[in-house]
Protein backbone atom coordinates (compact mmCIF):
# COMPACT_ATOMS: atom_id res chain seq x y z
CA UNK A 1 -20.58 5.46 11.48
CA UNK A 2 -20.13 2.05 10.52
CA UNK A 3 -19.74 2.78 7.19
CA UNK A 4 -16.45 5.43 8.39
CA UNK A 5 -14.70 2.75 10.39
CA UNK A 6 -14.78 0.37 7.61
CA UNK A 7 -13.38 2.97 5.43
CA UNK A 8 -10.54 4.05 7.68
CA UNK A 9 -9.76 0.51 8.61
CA UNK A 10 -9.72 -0.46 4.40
CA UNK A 11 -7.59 3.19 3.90
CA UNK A 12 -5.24 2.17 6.70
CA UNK A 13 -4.58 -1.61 5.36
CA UNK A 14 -4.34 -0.68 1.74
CA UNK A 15 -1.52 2.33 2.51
CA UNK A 16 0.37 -0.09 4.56
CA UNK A 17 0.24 -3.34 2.72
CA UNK A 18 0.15 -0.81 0.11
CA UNK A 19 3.89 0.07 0.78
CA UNK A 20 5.61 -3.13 1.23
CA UNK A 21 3.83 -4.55 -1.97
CA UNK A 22 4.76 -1.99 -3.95
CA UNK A 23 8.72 -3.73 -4.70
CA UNK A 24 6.52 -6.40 -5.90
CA UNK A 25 6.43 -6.23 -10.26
CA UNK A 26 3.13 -4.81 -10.41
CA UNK A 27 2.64 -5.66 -14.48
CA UNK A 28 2.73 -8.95 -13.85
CA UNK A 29 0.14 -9.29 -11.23
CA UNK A 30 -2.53 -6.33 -12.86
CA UNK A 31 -5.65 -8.07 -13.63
CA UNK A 32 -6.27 -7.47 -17.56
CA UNK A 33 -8.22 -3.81 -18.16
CA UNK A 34 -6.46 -2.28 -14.71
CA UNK A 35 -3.72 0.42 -15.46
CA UNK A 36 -0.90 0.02 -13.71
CA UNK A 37 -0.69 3.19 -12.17
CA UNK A 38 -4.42 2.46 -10.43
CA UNK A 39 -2.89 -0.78 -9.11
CA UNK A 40 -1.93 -1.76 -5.58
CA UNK A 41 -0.62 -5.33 -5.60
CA UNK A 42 -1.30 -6.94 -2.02
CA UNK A 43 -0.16 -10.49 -3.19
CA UNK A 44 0.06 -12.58 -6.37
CA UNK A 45 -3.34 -13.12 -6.32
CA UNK A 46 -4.92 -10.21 -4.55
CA UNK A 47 -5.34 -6.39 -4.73
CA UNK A 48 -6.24 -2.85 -4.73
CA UNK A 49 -7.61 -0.80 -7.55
CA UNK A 50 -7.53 2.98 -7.05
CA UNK A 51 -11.15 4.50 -9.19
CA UNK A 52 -10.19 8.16 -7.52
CA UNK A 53 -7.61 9.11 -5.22
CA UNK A 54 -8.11 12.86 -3.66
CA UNK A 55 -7.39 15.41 -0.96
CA UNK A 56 -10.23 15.23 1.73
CA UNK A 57 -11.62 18.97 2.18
CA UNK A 58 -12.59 18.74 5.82
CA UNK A 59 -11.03 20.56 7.83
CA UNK A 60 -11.09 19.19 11.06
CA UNK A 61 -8.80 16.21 8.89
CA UNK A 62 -5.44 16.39 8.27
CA UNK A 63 -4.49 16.37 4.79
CA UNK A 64 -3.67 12.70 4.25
CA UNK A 65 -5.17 11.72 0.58
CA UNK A 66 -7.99 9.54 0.32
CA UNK A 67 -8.29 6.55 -2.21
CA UNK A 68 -11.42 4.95 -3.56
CA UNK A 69 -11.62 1.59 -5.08
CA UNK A 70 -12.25 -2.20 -4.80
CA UNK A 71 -10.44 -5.15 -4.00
CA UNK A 72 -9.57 -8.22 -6.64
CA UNK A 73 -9.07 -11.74 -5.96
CA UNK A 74 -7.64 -14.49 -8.44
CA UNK A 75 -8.62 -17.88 -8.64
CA UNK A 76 -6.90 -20.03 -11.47
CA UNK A 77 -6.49 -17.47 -14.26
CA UNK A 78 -9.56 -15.36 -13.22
CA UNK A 79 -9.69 -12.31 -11.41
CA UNK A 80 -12.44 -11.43 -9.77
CA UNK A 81 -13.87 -8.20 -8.23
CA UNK A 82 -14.70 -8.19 -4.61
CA UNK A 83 -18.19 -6.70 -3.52
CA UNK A 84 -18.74 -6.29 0.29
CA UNK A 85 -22.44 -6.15 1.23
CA UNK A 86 -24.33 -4.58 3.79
CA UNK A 87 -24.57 -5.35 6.94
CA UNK A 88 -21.25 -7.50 7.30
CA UNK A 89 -22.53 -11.04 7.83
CA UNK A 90 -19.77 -13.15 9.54
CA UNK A 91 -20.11 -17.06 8.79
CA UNK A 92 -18.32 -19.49 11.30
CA UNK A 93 -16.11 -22.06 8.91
CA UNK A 94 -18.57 -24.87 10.68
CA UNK A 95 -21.49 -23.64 9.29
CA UNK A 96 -20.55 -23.81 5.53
């Protein structure tokens, strides 16, 4: 259940974000070894890579297309890939 909410709520940020990013020049933000065409820039220095976008074949869905992928991060002139782990572990800034 979890693991569907997390998905929705990641499907529902990357279509909208998705959308007013995408008048954004997306060649000059790809990370190096992304196509274009998988890319969703969310920033300068963050975004979405597409690995498979499909139709869902449930039918109790409507036919919205789903996306898989991962999110990358820059820092300096390195992009990095973002890995979320399970379960979520939420750190209070005080505690660093």
């Amino acid at each position: 259940m979890r693991t569907f909410v997390f998905a929705v709520i990641v499907l529902s940020t990357v279509m909208v974000l998705g959308g007013m990013a995408e008048a954004q020049n997306a060649e000059l933000s790809a990370p190096p070894d992304v196509a274009i065409s998988n890319w969703i820039p969310l920033g300068d220095s963050f975004g979405f890579v597409v690995v498979k976008a499909a139709k869902t074949a449930k039918p109790k869905q409507l036919a919205q297309p789903a996306v898989s992928g991962y999110f990358m991060v820059k820092r300096g002139d390195v992009w990095f890939r973002l890995i979320e782990e399970w379960p979520l572990k939420v750190v209070p800034l005080a505690q660093k």
